[in-house]
Protein backbone atom coordinates (compact mmCIF):
# COMPACT_ATOMS: atom_id res chain seq x y z
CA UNK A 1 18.31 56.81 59.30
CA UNK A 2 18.45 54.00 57.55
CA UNK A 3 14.80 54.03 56.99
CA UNK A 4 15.02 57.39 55.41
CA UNK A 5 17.27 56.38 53.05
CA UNK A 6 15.10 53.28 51.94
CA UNK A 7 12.81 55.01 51.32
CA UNK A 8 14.30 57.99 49.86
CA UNK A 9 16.08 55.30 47.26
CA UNK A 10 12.37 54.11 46.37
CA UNK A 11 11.10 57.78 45.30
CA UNK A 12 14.14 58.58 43.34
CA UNK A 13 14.45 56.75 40.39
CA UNK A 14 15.82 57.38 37.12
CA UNK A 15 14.29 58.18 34.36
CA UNK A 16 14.92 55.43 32.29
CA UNK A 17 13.63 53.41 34.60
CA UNK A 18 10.41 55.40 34.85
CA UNK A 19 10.24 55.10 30.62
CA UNK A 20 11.01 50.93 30.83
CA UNK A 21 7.96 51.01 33.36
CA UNK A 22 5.80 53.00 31.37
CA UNK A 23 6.81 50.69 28.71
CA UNK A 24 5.93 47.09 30.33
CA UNK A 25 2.48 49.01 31.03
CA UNK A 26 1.49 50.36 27.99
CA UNK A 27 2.51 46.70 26.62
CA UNK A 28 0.81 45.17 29.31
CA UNK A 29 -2.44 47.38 28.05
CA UNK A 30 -1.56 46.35 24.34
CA UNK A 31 -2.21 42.99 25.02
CA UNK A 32 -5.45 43.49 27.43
CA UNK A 33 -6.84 45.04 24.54
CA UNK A 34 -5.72 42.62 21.93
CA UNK A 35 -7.15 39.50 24.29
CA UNK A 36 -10.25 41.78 24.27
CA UNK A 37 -10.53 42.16 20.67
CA UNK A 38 -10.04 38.31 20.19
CA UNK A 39 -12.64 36.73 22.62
CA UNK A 40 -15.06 39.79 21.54
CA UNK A 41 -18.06 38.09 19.40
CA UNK A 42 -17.90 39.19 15.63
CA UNK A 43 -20.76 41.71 14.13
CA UNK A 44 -24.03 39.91 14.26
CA UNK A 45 -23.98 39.66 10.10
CA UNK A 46 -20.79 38.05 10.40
CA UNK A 47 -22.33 35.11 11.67
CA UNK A 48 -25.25 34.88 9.94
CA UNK A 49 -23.23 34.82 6.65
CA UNK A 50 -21.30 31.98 8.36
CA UNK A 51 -23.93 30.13 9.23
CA UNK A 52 -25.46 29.85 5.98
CA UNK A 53 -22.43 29.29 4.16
CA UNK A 54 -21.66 26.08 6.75
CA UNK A 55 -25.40 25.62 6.22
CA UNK A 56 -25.42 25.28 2.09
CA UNK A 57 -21.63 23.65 2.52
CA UNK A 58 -23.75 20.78 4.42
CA UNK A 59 -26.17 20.65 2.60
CA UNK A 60 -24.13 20.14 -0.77
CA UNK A 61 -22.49 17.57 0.51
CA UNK A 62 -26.03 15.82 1.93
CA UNK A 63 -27.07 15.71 -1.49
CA UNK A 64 -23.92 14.52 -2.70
CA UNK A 65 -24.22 11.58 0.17
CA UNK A 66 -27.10 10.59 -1.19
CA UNK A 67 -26.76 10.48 -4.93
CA UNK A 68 -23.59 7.94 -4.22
CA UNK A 69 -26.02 6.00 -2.04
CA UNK A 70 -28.53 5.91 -4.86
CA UNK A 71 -25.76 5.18 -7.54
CA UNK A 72 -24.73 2.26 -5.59
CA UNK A 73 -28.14 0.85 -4.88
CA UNK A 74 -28.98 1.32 -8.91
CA UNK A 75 -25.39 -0.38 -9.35
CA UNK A 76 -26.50 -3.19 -6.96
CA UNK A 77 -30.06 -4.02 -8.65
CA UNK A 78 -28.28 -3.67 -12.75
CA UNK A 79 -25.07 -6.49 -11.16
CA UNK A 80 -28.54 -8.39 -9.46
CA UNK A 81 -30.19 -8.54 -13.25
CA UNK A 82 -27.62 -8.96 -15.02
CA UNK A 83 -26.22 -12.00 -12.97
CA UNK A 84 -30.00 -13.87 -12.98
CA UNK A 85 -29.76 -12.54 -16.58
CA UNK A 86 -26.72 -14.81 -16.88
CA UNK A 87 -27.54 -17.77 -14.93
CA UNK A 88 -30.67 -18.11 -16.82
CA UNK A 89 -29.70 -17.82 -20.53
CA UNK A 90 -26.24 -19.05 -19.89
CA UNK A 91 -26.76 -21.87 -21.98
CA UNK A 92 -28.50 -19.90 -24.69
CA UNK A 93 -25.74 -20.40 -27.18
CA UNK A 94 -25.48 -23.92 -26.60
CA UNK A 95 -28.68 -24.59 -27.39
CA UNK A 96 -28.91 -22.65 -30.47
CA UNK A 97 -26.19 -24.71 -31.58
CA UNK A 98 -27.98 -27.80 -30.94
CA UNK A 99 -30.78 -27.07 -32.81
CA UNK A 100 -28.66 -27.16 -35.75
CA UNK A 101 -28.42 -30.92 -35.07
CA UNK A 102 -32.20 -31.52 -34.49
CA UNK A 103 -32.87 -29.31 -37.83
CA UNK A 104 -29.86 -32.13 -39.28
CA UNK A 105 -31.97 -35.01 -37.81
CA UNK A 106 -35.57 -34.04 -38.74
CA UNK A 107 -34.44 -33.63 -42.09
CA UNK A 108 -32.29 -36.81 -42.15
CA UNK A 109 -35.71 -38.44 -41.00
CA UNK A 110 -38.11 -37.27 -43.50
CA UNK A 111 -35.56 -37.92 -46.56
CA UNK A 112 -34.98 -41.61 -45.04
CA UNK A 113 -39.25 -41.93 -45.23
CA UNK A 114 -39.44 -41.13 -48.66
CA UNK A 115 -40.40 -43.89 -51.38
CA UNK A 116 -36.51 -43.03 -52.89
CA UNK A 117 -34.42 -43.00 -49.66
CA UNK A 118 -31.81 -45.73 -49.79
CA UNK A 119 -29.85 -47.41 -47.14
CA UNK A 120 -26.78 -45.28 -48.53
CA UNK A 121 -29.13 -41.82 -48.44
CA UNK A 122 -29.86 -42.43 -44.78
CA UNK A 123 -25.94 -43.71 -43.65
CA UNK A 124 -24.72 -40.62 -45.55
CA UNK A 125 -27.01 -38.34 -43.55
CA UNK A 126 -26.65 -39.73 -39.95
CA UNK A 127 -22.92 -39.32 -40.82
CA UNK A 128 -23.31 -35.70 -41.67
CA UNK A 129 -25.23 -35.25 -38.81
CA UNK A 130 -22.77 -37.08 -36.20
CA UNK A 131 -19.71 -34.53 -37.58
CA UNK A 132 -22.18 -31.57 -37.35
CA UNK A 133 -23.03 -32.92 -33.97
CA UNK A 134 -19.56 -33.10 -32.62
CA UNK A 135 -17.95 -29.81 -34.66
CA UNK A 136 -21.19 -28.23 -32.42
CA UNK A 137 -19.95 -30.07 -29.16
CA UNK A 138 -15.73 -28.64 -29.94
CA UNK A 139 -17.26 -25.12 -30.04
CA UNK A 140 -18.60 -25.60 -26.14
CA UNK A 141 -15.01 -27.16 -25.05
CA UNK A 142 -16.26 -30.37 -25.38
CA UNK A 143 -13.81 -33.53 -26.78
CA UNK A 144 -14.61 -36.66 -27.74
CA UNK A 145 -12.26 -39.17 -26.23
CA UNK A 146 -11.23 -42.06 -28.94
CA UNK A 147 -8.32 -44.23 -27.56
CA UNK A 148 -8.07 -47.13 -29.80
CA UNK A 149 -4.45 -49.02 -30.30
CA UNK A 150 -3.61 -46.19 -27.59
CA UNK A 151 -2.30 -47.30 -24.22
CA UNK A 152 -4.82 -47.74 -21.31
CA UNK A 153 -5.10 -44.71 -19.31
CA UNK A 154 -7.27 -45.23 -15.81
CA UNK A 155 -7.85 -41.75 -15.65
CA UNK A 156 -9.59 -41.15 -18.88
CA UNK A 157 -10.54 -44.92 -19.74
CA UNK A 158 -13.12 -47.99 -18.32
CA UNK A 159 -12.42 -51.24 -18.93
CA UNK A 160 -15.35 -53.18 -19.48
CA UNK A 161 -13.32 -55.92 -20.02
CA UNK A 162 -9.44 -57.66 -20.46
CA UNK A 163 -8.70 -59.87 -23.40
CA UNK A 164 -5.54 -62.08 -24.30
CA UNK A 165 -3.84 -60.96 -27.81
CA UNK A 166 -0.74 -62.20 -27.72
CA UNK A 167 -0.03 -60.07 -31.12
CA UNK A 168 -0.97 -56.74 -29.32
CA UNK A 169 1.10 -54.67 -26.84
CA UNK A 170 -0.10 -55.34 -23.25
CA UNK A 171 -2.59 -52.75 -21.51
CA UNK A 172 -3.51 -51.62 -24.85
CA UNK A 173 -6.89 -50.13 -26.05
CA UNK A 174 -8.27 -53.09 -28.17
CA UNK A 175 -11.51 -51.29 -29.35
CA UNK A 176 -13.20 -48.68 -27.81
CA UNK A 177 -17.07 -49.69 -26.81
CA UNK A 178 -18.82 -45.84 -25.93
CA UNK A 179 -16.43 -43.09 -26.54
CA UNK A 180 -15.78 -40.85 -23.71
CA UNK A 181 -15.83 -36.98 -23.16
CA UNK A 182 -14.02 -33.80 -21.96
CA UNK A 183 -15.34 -30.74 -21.21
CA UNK A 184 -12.58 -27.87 -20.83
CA UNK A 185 -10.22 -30.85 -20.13
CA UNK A 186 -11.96 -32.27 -17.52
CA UNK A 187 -13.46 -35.84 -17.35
CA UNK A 188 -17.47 -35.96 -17.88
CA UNK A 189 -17.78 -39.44 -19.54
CA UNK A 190 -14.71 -41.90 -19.59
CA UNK A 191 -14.68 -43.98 -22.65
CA UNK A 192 -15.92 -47.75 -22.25
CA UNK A 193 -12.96 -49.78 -23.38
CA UNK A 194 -11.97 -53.37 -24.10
CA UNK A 195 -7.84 -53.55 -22.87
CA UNK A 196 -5.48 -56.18 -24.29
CA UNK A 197 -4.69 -58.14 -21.84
């Protein structure tokens, strides 16, 4: 008996039961289908059209690759020139410059070999051409370094040599012998000095 009514409680069921079942299946279907659908290759045009598009998309930016790679190598060779450009000519202006003082000088010597030059003529134009000389040198950062009556500074000043003065501050600058130079405030030539002693 029991067995009978087992089994007589399996064939009866309600119908909601029946509808919740036909539910989970027709669900269950849904979702075969929609899985289908999904892993189900597009139309053969669809990809084509894909293809190219990834196709020209590469190749756009291929060509794109290599213009930057050519800007930069064309960017490389002008910063190349223009660098040798620089290290060669860099003293260009300098040298223009300083033909003004050896236009100064060959003049200075053909008015001191004429029959009318005087000692005077020839002072006066060696003078010019010392202050053109050293206005030319102040435009390149270059100073001239003077130190007379100033005190000795080892730094910026040689001493050739020490005298006693006993009428002149000690460690003084008693006359300078070759005046010295700076160039952008650093030491090229100290000046030769005589230094009270």
């Amino acid at each position: 008996m029991t067995k009978k009514k087992t089994q007589s409680t399996k064939n009866t069921t309600s119908p909601e039961n029946k509808e919740t079942q036909n539910k989970k299946e027709a669900s269950a279907a849904d979702i075969e289908a929609a899985i289908k659908n999904a892993s189900s290759p597009p139309e053969g045009d669809d990809l084509q059209v894909q293809l190219e598009a990834a196709q020209q998309s590469a190749k756009d930016n291929w060509d794109k690759v290599l213009r930057a790679q050519a800007e930069m190598e064309n960017l490389k060779r002008r910063n190349a020139k223009d660098l040798e450009n620089a290290h060669k000519f860099a003293l260009d202006g300098f040298v223009k410059a300083l033909l003004e003082v050896k236009d100064s000088l060959s003049m200075g010597l053909k008015t001191a070999n004429e029959e009318s030059a005087t000692i005077e003529s020839v002072i006066e134009g060696l003078e010019m051409t010392d202050k053109v000389f050293l206005s030319t040198l102040e435009k390149f950062g270059v100073e001239p370094i003077n130190p007379e009556n100033e005190p000795f500074n080892p730094e910026l000043h040689e001493a050739v040599t020490m005298l006693p003065m006993p009428d002149k501050k000690s460690n003084s600058v008693l006359e300078v012998v070759q005046v010295g130079f700076t160039l952008n405030g650093r030491l090229v030539r100290p000046a030769m000095v005589v230094v009270v002693q």
